[in-house]
PDB file of N, CA and C in Angstrom:
ATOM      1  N   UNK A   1     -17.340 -11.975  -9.253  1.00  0.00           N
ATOM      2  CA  UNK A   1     -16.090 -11.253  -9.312  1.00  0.00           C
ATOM      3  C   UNK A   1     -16.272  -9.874  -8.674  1.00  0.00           C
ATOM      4  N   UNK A   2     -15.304  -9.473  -7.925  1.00  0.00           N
ATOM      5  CA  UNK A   2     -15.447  -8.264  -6.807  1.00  0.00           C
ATOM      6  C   UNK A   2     -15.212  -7.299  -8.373  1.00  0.00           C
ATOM      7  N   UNK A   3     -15.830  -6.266  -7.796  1.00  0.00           N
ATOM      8  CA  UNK A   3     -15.208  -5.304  -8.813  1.00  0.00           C
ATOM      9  C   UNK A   3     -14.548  -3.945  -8.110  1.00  0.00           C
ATOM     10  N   UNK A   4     -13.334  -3.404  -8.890  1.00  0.00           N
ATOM     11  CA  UNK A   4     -12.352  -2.920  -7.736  1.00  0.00           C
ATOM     12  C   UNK A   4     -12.972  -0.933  -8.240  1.00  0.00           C
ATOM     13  N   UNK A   5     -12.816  -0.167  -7.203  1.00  0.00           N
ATOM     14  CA  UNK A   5     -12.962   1.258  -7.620  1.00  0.00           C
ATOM     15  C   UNK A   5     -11.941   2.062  -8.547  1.00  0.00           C
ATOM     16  N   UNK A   6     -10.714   1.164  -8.299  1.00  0.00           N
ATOM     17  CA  UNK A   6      -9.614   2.083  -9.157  1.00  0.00           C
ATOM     18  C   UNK A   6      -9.072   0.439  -9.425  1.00  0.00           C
ATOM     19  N   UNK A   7      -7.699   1.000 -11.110  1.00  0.00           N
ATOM     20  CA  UNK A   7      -7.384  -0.590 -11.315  1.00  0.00           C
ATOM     21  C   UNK A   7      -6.174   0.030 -10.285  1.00  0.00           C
ATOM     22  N   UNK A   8      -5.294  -1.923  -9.989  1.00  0.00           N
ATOM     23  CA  UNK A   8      -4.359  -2.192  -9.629  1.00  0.00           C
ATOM     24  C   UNK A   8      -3.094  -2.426 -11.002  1.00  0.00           C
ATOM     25  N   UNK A   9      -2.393  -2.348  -9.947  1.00  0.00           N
ATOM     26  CA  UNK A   9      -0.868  -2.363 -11.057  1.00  0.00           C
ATOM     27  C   UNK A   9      -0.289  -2.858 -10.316  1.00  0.00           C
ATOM     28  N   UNK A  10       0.939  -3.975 -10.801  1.00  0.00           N
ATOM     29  CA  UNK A  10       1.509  -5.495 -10.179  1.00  0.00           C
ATOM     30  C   UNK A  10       2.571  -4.420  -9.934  1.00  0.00           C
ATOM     31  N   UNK A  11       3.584  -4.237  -9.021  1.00  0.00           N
ATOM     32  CA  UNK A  11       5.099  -3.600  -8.427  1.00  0.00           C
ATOM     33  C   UNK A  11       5.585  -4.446  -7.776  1.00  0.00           C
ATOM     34  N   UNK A  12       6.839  -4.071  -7.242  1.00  0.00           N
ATOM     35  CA  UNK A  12       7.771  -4.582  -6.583  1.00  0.00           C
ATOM     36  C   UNK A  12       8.161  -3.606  -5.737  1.00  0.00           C
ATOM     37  N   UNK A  13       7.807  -3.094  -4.619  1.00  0.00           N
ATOM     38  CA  UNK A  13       8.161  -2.248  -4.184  1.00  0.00           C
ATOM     39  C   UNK A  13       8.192  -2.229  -2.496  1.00  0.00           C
ATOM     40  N   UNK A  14       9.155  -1.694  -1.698  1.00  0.00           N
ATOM     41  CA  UNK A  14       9.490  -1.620  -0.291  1.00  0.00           C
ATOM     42  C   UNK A  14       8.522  -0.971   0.521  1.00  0.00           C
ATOM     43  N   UNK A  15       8.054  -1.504   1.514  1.00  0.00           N
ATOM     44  CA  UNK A  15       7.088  -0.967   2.456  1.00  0.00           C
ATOM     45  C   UNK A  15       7.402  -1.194   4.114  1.00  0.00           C
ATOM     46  N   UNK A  16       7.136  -0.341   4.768  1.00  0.00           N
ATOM     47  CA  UNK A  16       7.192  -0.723   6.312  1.00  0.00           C
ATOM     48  C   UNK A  16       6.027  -0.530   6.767  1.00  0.00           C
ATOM     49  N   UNK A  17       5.318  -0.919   7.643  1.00  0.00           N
ATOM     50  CA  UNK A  17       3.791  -1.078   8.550  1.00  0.00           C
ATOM     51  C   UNK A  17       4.290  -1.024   9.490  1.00  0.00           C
ATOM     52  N   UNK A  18       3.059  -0.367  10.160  1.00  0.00           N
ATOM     53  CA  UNK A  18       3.404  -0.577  11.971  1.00  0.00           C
ATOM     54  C   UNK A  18       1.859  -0.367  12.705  1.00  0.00           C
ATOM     55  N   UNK A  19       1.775  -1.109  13.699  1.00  0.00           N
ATOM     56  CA  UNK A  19       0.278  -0.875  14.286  1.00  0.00           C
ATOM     57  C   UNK A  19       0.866  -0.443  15.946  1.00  0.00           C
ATOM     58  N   UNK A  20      -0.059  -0.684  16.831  1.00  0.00           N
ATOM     59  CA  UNK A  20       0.492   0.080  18.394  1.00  0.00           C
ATOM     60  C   UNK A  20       1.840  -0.875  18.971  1.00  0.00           C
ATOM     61  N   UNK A  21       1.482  -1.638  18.370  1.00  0.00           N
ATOM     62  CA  UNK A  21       3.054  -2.719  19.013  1.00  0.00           C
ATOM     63  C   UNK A  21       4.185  -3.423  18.511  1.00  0.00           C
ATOM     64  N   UNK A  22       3.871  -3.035  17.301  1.00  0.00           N
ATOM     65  CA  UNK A  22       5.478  -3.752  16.309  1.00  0.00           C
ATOM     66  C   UNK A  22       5.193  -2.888  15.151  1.00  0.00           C
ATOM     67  N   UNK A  23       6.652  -2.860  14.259  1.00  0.00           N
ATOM     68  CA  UNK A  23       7.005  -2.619  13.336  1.00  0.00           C
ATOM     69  C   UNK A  23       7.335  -3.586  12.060  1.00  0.00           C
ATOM     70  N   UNK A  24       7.394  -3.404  11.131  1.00  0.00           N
ATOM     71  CA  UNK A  24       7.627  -4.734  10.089  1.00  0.00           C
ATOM     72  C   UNK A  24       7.797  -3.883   8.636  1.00  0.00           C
ATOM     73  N   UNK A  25       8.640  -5.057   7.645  1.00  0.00           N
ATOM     74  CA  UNK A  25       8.188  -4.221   6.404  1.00  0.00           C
ATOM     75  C   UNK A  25       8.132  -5.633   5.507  1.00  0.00           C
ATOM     76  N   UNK A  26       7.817  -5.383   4.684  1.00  0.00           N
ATOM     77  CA  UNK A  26       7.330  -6.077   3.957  1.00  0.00           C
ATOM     78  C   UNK A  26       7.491  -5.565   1.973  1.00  0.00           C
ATOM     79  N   UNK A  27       6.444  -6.043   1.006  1.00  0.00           N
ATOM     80  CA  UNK A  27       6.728  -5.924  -0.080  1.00  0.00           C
ATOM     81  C   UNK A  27       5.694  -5.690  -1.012  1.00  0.00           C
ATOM     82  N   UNK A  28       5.149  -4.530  -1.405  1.00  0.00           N
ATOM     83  CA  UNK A  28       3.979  -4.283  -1.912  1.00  0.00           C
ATOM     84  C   UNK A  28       3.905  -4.996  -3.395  1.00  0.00           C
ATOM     85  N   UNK A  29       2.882  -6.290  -3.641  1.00  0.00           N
ATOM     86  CA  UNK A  29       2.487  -6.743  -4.921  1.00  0.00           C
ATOM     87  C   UNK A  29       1.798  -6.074  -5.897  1.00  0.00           C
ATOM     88  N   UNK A  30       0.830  -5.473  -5.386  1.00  0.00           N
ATOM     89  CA  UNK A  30       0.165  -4.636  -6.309  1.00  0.00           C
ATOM     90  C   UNK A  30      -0.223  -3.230  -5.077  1.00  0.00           C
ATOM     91  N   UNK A  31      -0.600  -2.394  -6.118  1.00  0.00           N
ATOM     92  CA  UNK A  31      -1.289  -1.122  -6.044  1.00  0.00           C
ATOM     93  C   UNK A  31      -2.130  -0.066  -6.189  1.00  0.00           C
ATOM     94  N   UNK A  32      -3.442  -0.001  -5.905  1.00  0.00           N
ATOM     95  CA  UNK A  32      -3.911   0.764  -6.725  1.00  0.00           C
ATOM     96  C   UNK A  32      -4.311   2.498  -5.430  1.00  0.00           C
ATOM     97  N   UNK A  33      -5.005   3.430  -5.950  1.00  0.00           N
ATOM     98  CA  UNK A  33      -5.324   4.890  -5.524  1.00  0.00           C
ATOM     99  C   UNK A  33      -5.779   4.286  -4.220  1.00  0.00           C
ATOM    100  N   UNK A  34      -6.842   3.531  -4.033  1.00  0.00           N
ATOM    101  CA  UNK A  34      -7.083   3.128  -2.586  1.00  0.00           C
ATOM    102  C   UNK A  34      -6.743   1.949  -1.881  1.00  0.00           C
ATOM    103  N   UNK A  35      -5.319   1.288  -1.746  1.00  0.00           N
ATOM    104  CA  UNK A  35      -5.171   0.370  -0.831  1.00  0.00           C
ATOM    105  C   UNK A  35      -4.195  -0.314  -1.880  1.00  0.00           C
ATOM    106  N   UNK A  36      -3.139  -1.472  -1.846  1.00  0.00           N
ATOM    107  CA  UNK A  36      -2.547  -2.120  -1.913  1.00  0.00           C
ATOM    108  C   UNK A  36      -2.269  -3.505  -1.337  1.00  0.00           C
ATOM    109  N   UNK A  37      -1.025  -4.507  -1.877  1.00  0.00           N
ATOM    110  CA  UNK A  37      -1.228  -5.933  -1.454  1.00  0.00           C
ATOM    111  C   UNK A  37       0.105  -6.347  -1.321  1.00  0.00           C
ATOM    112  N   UNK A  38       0.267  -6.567   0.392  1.00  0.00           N
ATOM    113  CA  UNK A  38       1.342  -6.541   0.501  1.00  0.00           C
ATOM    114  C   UNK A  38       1.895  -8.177   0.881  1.00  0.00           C
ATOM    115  N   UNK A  39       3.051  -8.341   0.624  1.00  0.00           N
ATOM    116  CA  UNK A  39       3.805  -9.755   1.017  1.00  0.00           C
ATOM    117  C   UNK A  39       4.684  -9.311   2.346  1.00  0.00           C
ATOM    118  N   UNK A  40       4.936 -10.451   3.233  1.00  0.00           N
ATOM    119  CA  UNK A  40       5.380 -10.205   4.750  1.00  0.00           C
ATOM    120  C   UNK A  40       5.876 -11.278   5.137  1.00  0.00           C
ATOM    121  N   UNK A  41       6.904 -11.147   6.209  1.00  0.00           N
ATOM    122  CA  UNK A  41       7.440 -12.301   7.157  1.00  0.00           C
ATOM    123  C   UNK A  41       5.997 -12.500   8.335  1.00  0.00           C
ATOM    124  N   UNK A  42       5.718 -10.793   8.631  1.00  0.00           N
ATOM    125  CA  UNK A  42       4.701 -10.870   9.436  1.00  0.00           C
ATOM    126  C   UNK A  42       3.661 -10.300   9.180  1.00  0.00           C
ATOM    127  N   UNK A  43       2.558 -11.022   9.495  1.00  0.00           N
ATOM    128  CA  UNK A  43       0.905 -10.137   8.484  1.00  0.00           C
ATOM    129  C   UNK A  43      -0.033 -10.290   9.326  1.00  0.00           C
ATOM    130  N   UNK A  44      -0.431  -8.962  10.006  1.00  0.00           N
ATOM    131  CA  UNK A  44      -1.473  -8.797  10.766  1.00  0.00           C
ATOM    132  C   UNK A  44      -2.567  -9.134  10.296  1.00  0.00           C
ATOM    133  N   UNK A  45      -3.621  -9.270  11.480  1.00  0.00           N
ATOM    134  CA  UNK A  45      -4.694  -9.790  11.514  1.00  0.00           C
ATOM    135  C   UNK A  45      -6.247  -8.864  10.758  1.00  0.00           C
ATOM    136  N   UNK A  46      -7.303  -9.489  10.290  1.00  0.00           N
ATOM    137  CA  UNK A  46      -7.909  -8.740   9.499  1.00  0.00           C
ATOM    138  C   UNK A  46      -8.626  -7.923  10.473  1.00  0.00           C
ATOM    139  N   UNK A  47      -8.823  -6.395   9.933  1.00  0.00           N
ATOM    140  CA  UNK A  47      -8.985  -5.643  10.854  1.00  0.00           C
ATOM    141  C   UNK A  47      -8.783  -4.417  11.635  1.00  0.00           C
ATOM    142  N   UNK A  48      -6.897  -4.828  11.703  1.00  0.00           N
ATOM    143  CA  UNK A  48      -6.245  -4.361  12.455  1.00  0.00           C
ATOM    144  C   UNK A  48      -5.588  -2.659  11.542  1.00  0.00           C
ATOM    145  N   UNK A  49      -5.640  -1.945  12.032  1.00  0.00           N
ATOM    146  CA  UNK A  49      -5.075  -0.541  11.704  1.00  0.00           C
ATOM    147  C   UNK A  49      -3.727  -0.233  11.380  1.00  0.00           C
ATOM    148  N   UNK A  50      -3.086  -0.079  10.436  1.00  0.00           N
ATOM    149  CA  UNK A  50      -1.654   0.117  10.248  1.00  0.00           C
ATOM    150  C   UNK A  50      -1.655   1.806  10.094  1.00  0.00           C
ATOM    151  N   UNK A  51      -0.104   2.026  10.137  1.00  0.00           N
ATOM    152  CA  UNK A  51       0.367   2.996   9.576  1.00  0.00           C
ATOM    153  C   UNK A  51       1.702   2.820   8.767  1.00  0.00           C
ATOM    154  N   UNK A  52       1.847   3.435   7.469  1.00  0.00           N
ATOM    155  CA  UNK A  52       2.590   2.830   6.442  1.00  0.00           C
ATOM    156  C   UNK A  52       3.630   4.032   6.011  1.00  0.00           C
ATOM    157  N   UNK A  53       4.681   3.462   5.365  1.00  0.00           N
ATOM    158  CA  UNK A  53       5.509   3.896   4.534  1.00  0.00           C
ATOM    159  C   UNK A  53       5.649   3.539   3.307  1.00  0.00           C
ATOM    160  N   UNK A  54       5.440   3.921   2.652  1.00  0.00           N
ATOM    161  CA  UNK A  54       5.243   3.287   1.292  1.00  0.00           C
ATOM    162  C   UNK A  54       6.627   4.118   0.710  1.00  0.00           C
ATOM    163  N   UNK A  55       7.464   3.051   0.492  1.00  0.00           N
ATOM    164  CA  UNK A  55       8.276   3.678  -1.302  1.00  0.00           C
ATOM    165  C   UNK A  55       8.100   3.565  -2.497  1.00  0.00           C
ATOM    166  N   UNK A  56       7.890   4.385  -2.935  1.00  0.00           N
ATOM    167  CA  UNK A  56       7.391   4.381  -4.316  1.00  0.00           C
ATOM    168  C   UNK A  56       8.339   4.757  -5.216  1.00  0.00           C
ATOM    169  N   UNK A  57       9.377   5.919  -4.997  1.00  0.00           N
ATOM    170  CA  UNK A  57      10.352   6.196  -5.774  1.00  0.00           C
ATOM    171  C   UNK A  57      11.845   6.194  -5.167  1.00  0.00           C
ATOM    172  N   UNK A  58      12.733   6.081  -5.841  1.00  0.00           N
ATOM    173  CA  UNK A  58      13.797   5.392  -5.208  1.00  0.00           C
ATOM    174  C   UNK A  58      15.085   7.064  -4.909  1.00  0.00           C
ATOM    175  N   UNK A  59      14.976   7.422  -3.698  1.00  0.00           N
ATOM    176  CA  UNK A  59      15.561   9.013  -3.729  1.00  0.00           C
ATOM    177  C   UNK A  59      14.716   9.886  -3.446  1.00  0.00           C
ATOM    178  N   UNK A  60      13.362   9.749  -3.303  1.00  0.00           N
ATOM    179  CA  UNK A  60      12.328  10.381  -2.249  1.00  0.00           C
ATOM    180  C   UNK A  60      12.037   9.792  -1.279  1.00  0.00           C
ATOM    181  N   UNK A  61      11.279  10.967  -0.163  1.00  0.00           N
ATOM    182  CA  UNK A  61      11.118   9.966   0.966  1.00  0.00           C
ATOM    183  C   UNK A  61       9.848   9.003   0.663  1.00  0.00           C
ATOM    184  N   UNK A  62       9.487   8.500   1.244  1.00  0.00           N
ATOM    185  CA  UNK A  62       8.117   7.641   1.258  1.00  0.00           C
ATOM    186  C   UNK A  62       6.958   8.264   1.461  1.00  0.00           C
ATOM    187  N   UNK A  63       5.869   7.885   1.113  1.00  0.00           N
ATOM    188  CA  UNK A  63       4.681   8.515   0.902  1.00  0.00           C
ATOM    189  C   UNK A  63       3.640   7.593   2.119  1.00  0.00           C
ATOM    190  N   UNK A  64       3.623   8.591   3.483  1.00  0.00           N
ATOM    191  CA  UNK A  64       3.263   8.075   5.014  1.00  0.00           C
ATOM    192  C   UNK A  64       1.217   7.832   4.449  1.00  0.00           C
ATOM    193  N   UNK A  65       1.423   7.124   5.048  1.00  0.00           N
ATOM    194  CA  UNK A  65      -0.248   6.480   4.766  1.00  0.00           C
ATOM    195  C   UNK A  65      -0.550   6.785   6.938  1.00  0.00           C
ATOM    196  N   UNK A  66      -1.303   7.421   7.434  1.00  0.00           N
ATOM    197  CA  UNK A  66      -1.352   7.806   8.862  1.00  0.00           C
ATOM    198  C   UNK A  66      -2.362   6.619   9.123  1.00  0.00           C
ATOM    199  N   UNK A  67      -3.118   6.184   8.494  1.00  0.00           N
ATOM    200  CA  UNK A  67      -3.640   4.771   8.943  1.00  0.00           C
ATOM    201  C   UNK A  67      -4.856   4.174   7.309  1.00  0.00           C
ATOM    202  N   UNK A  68      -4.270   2.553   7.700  1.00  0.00           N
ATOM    203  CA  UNK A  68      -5.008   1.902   6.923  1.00  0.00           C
ATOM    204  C   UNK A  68      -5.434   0.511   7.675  1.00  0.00           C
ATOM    205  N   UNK A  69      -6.703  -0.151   7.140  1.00  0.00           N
ATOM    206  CA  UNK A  69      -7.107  -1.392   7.116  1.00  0.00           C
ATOM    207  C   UNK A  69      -6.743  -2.370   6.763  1.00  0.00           C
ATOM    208  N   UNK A  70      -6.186  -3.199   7.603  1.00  0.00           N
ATOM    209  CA  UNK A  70      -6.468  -4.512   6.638  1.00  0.00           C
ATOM    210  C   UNK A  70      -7.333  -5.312   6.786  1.00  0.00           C
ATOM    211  N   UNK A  71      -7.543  -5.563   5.477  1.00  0.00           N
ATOM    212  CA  UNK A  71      -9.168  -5.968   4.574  1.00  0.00           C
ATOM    213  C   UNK A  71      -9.289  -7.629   4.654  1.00  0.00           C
ATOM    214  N   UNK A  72      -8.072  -7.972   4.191  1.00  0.00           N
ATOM    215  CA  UNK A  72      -7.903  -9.948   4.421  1.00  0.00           C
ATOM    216  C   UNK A  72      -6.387 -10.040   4.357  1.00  0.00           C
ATOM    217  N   UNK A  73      -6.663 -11.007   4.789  1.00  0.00           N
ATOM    218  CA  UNK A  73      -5.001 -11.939   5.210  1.00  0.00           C
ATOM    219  C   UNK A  73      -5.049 -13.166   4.840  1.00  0.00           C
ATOM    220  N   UNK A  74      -3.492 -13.559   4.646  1.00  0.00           N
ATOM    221  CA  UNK A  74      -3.417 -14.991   4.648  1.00  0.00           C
ATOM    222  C   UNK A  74      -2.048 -15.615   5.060  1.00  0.00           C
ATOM    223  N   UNK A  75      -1.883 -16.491   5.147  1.00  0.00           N
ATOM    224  CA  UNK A  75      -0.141 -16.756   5.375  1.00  0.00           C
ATOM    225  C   UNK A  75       1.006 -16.002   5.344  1.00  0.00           C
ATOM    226  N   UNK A  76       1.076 -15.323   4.339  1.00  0.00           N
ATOM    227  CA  UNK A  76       2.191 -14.286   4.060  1.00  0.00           C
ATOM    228  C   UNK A  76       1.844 -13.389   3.064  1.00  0.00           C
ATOM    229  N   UNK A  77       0.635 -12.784   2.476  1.00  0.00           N
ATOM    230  CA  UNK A  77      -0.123 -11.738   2.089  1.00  0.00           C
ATOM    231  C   UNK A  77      -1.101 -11.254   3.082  1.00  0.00           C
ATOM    232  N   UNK A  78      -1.475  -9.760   2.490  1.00  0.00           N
ATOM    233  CA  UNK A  78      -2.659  -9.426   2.801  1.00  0.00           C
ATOM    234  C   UNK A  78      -3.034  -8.168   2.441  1.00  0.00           C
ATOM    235  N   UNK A  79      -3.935  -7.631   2.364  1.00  0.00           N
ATOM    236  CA  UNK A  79      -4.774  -6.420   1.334  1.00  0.00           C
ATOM    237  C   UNK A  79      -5.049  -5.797   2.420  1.00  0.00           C
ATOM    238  N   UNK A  80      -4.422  -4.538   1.958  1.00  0.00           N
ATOM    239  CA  UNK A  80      -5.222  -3.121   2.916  1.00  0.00           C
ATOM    240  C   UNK A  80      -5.571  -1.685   2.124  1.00  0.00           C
ATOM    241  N   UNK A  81      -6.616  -0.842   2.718  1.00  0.00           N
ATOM    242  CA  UNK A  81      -7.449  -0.102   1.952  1.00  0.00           C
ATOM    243  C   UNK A  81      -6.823   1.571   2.751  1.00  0.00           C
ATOM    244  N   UNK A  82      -6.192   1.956   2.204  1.00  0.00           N
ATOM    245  CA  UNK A  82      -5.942   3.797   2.330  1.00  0.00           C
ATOM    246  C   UNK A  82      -7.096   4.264   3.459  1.00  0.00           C
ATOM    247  N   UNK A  83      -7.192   4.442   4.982  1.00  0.00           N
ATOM    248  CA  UNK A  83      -8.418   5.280   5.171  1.00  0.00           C
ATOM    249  C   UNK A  83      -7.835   7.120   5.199  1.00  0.00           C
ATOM    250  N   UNK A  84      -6.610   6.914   6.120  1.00  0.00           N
ATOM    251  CA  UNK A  84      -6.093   8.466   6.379  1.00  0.00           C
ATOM    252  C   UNK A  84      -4.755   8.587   5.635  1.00  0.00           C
ATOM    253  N   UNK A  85      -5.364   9.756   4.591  1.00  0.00           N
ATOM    254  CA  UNK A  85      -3.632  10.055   4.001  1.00  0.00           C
ATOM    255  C   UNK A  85      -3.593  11.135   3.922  1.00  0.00           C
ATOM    256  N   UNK A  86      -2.841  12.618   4.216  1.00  0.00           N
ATOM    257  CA  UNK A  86      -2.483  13.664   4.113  1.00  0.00           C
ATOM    258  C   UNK A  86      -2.788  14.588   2.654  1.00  0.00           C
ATOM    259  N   UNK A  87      -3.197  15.545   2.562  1.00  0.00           N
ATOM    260  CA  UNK A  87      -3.589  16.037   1.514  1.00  0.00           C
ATOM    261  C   UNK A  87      -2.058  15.659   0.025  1.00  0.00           C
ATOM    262  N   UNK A  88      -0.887  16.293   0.678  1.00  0.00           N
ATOM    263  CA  UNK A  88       0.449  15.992   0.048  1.00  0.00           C
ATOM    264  C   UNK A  88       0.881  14.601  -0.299  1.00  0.00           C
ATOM    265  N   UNK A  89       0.640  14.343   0.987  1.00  0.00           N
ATOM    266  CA  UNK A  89       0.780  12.557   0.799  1.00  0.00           C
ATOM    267  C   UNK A  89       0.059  12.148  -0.815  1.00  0.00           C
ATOM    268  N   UNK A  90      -1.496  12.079  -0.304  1.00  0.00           N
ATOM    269  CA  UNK A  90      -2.223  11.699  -1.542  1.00  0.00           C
ATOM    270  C   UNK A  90      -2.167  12.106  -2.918  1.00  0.00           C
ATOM    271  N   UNK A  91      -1.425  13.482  -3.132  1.00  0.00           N
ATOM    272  CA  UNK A  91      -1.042  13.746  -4.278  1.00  0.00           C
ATOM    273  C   UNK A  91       0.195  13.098  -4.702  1.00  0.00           C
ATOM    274  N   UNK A  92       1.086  13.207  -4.253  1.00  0.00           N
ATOM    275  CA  UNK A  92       2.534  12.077  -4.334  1.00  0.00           C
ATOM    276  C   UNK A  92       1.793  10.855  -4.957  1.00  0.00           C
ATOM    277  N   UNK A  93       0.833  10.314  -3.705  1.00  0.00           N
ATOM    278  CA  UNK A  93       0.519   8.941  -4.385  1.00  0.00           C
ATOM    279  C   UNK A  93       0.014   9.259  -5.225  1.00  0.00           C
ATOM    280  N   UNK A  94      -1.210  10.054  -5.804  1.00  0.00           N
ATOM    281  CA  UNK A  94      -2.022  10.169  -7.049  1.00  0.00           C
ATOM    282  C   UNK A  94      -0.857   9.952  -8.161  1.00  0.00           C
ATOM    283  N   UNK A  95      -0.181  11.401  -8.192  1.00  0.00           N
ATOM    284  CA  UNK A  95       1.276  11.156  -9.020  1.00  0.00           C
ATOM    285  C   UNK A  95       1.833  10.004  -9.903  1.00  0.00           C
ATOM    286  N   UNK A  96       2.269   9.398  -8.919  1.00  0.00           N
ATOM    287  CA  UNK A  96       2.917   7.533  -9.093  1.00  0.00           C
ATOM    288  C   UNK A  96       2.029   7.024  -9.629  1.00  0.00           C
ATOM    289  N   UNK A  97       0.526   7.157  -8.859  1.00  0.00           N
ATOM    290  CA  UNK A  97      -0.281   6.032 -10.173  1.00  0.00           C
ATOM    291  C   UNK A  97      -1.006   6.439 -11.313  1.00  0.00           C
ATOM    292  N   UNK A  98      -0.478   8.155 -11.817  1.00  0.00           N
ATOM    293  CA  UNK A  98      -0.635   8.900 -12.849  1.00  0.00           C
ATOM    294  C   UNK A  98       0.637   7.827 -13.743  1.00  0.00           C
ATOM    295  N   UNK A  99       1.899   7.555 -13.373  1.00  0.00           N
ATOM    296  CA  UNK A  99       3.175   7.635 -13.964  1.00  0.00           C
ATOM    297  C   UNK A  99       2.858   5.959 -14.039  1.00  0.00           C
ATOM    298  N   UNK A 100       1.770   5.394 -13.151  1.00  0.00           N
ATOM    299  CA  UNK A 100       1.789   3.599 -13.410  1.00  0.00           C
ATOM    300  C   UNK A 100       1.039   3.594 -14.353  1.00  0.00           C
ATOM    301  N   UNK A 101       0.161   4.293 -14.695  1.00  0.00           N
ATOM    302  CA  UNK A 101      -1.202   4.469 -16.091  1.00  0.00           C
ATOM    303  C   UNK A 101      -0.856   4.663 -16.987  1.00  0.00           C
ATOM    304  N   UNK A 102       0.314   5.319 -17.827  1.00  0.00           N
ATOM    305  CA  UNK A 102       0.701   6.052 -18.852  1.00  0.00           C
ATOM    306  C   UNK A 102       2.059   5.007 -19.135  1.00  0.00           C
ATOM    307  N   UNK A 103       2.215   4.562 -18.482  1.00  0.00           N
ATOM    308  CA  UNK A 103       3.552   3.299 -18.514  1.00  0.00           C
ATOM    309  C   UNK A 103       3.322   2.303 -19.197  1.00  0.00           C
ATOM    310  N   UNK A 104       4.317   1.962 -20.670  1.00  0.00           N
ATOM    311  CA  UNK A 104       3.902   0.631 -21.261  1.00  0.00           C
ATOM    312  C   UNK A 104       3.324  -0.595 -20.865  1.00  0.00           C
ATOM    313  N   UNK A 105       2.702  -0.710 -21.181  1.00  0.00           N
ATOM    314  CA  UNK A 105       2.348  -2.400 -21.169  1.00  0.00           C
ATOM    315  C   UNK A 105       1.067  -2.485 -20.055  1.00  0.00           C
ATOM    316  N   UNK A 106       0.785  -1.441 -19.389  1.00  0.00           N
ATOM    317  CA  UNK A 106      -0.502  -1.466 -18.459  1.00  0.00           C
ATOM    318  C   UNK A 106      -1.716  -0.864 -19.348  1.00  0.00           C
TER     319      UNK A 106
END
């Protein structure tokens, strides 16, 4: 069993990706401080470098991820790992998964 650096928390939440030649969005399953698991019409290849939008709250803007990995793929998932996020950025995100930790039932 892999063992993860931070936990994940299951969401439902709106995302857009984009690498040098298309755009897409898709649907983040889970989440944790370094990387997330997203569902897609379209799901790049393992490897490949995104840059993200993540929504996290509904009436802020999105919290820009300037590039991430993806780690594995499959049909219509795939896992990618946070490499470049903005000092602000990363606090926003820290934030949210301060507010996913302290939230019933996790």
């Amino acid at each position: 069993m892999i063992q993860r650096k931070s936990p994940r928390f299951a969401v439902q939440l709106p995302i857009r990706f984009q690498d040098d030649t298309a755009e897409a969005g898709g649907t983040i399953l889970n989440i944790s401080h370094d990387g997330c698991m997203i569902t897609a019409s379209r799901t790049p290849d393992t490897a490949t470098y995104l840059r993200l939008d993540l929504h996290l709250r509904e009436g802020e803007p999105p919290v820009k991820v300037s590039l991430a990995a993806v780690r594995w793929a499959s049909k219509s998932q795939f896992g990618l790992e946070y490499i470049k996020v903005g000092a602000e950025e990363r606090e926003r995100l820290k934030s949210f998964m301060t507010m996913l930790e302290r939230s019933p039932g996790f």
